[in-house]
Protein backbone atom coordinates (compact mmCIF):
# COMPACT_ATOMS: atom_id res chain seq x y z
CA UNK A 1 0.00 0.00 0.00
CA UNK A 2 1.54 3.41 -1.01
CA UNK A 3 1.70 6.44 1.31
CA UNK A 4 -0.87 8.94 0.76
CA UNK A 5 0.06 11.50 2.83
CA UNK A 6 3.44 11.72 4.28
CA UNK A 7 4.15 11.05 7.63
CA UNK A 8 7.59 10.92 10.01
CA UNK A 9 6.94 7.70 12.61
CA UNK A 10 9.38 7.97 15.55
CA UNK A 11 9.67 4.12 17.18
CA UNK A 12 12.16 4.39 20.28
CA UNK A 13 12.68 1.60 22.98
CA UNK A 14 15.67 -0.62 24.27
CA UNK A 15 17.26 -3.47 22.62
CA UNK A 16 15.04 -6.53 22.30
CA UNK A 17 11.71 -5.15 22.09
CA UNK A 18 11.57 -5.47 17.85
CA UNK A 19 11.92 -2.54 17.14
CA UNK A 20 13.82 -3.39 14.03
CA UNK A 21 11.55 -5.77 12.42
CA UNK A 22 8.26 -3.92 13.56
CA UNK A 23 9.97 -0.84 12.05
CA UNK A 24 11.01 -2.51 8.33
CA UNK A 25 7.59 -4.08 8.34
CA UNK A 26 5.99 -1.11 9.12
CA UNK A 27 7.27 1.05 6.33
CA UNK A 28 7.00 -1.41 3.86
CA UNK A 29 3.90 -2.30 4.18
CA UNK A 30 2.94 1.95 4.03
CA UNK A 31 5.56 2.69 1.33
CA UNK A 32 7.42 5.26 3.65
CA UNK A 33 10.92 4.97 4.01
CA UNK A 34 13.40 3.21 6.66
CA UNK A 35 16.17 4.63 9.30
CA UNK A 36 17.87 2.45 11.64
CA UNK A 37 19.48 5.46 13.60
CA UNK A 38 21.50 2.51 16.22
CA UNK A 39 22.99 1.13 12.65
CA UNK A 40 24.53 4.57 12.17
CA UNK A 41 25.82 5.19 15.59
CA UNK A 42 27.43 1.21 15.61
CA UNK A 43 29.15 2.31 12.33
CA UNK A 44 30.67 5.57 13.44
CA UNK A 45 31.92 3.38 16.39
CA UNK A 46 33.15 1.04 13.65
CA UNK A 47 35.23 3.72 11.98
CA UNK A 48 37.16 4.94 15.69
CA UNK A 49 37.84 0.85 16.29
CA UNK A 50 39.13 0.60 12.78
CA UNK A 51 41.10 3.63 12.60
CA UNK A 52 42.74 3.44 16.41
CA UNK A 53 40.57 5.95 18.22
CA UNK A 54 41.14 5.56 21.69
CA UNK A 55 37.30 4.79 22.75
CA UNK A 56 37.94 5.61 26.25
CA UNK A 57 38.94 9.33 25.08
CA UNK A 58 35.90 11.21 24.49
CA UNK A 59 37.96 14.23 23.51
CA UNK A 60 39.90 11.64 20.85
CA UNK A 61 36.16 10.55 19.85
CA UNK A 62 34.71 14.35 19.74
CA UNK A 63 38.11 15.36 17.86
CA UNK A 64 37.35 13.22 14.52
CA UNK A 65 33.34 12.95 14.75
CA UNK A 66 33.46 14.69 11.67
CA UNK A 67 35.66 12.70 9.51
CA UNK A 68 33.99 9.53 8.54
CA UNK A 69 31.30 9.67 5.72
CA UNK A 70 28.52 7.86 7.03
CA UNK A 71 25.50 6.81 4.33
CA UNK A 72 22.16 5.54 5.14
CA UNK A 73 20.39 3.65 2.65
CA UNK A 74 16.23 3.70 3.40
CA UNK A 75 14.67 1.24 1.85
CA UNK A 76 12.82 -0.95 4.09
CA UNK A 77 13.70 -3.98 2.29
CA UNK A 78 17.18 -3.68 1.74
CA UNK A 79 18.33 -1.16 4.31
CA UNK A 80 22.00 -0.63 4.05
CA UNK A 81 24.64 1.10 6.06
CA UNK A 82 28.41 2.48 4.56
CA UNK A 83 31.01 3.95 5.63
CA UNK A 84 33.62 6.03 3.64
CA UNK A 85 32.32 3.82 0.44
CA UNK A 86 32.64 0.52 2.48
CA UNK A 87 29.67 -1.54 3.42
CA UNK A 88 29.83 -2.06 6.68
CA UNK A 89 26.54 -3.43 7.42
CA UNK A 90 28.29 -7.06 9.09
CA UNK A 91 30.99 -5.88 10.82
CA UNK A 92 28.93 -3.36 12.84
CA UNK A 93 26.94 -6.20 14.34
CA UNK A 94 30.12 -7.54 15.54
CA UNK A 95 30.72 -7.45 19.51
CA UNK A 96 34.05 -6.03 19.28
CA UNK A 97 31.73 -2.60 17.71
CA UNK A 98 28.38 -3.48 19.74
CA UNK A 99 31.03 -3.91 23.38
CA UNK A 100 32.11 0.07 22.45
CA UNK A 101 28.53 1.67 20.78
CA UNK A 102 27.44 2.66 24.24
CA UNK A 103 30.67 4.75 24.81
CA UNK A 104 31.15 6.88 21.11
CA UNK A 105 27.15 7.08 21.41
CA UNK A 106 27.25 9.28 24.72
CA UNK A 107 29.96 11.65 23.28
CA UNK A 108 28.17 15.18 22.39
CA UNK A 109 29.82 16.12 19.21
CA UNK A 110 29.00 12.25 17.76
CA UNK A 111 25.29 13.18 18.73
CA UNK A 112 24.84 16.62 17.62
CA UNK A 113 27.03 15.01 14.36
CA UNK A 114 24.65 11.66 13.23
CA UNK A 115 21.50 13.76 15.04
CA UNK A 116 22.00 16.34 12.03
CA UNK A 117 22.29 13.71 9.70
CA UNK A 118 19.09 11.53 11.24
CA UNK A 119 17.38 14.74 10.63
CA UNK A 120 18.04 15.71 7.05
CA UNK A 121 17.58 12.15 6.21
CA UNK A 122 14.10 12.28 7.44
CA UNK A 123 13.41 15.88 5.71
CA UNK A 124 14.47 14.18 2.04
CA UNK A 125 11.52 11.31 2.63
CA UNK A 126 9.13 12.50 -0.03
CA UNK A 127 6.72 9.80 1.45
CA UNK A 128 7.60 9.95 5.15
CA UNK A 129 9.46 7.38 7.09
CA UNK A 130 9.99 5.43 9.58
CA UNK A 131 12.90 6.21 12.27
CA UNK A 132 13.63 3.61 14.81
CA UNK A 133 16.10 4.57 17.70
CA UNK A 134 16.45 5.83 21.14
CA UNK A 135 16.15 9.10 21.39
CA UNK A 136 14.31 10.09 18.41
CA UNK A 137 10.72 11.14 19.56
CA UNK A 138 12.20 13.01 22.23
CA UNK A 139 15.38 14.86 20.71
CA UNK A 140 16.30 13.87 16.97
CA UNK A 141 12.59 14.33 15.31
CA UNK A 142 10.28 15.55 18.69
CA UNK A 143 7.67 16.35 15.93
CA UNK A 144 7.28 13.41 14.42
CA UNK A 145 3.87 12.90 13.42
CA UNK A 146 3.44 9.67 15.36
CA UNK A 147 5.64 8.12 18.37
CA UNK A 148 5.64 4.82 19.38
CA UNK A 149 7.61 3.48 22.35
CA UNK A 150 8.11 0.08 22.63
CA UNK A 151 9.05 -2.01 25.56
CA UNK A 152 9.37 -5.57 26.72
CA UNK A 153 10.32 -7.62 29.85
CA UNK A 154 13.98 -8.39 30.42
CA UNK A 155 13.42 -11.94 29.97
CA UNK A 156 11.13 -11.68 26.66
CA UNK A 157 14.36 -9.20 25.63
CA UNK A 158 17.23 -11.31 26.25
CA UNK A 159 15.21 -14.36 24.78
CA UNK A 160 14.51 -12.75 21.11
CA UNK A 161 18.43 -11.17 21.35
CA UNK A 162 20.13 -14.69 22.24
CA UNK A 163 18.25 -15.84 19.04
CA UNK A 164 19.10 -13.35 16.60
CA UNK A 165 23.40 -13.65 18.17
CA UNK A 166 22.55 -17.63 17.74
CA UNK A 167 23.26 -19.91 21.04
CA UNK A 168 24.25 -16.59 23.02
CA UNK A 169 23.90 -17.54 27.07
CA UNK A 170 20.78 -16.22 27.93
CA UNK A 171 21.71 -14.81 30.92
CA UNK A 172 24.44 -13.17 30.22
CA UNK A 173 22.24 -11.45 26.88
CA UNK A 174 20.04 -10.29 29.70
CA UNK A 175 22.90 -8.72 32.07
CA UNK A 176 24.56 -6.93 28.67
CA UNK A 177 21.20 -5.79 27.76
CA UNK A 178 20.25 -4.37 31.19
CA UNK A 179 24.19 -2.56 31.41
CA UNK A 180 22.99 -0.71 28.25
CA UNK A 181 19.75 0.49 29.37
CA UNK A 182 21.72 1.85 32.19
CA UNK A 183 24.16 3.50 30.44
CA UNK A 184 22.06 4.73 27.58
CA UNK A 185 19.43 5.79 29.93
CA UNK A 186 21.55 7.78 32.36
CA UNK A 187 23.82 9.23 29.82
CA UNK A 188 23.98 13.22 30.04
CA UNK A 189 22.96 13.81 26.15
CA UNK A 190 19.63 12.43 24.51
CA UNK A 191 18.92 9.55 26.41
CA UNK A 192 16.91 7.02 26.14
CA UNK A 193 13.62 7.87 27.18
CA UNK A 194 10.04 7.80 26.37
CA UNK A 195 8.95 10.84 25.10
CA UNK A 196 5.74 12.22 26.69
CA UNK A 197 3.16 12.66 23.81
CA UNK A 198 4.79 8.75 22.90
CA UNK A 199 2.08 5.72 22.91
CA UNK A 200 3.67 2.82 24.71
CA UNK A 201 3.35 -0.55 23.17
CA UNK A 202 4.28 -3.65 25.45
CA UNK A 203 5.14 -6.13 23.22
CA UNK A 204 6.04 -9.05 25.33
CA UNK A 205 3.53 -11.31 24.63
CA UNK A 206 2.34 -10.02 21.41
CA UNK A 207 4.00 -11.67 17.88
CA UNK A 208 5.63 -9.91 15.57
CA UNK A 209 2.61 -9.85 13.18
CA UNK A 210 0.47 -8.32 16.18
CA UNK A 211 2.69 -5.37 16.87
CA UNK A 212 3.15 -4.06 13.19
CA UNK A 213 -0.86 -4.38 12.93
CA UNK A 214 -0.68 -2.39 16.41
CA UNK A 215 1.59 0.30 14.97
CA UNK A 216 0.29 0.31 11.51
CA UNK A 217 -3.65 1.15 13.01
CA UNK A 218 -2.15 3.64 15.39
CA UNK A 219 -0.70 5.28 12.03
CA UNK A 220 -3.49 5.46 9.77
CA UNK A 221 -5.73 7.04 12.79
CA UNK A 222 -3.64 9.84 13.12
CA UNK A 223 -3.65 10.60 8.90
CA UNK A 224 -7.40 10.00 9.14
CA UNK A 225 -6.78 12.85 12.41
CA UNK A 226 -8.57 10.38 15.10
């Protein structure tokens, strides 16, 4: 189904709640367009491992936040993620780049650098799109048209993370995931947080299926301005 009228959809929550799927799903099935903001932030984090930043410098990280070329492709379907010309999409999945995201994340000038970029990405969707993230209903796009905030229980999050890292110990998914709510929650720049005009969705016993037809219907009533 094609968009009608364009809309920007803001979808923020922690790791493990789907927001990735229910967010590709989501703007395929409207014809708006895709940003995984946490794919951009990993691969900025990518480019200070593989070019010897120290990561526990953030004057070394705020020094060269500028330099790498970051490019965000939006298609729902095929999202992609490069860096300098390199596709980068694998390696940012990688622990060695997931163990260090938390750290170049919280580092102003890396914010204020990829939050610019979040933003004019979303201005060039003819169609609208859909931005999945952390902080994006509250500080990258606070007038997004819809926001959705999704959550889960720990265990429900650790569960649906240890499957996508394949034979990852459970518990120790569910210790790494609650660390980074921690730090991303109590970090000093746009943290994670609901925003307060957000709708929270709780989708720990609800299927993948259920919370795209959730977020879809909570869509269409605000174009039909219910």
């Amino acid at each position: 189904m094609e968009s009608a009228t364009p809309v920007i959809v803001a979808i923020d929550g922690p790791s493990g709640t789907g927001k990735s799927s229910t967010s590709k799903a989501v703007a395929a099935q409207l014809g708006l367009s895709y940003l995984d903001t946490g794919a951009q932030y990993r691969a900025i984090t990518w480019w200070m491992v593989n070019n010897g930043i120290d990561i526990e410098d953030p004057s070394a990280i705020a020094a060269v936040a500028g330099k790498p070329e970051i490019v965000s492709g939006t298609d729902p379907k095929a999202p992609t993620i490069m860096v300098d010309g390199v596709d980068v999409a694998g390696q940012i999945r990688e622990q060695d780049v997931t163990s260090k995201a938390s750290a170049v994340s919280a580092v102003p000038e890396v914010r204020a650098r990829i939050t610019e970029l979040q933003r004019n990405i979303a201005a060039a969707a003819a169609q609208g799109i859909v931005v999945e993230g952390r902080d994006i209903g509250t500080t990258v796009l606070p007038d997004a048209d819809v926001k959705i905030f999704l959550t889960a229980s720990p265990e429900a999050r650790a569960a649906r993370r240890s499957g996508e890292l394949k034979n990852a110990d459970l518990n120790a998914t569910r210790e790494a995931l609650v660390k980074r709510d921690a730090a991303d929650s109590s970090r000093k720049v746009a943290p994670l947080a609901k925003a307060d005009d957000a709708i929270e969705v709780d989708t720990t016993e609800l299927t993948l299926q259920q919370v795209v037809e959730c977020v879809v219907t909570l869509i269409e009533e605000k174009r039909a301005g219910k």
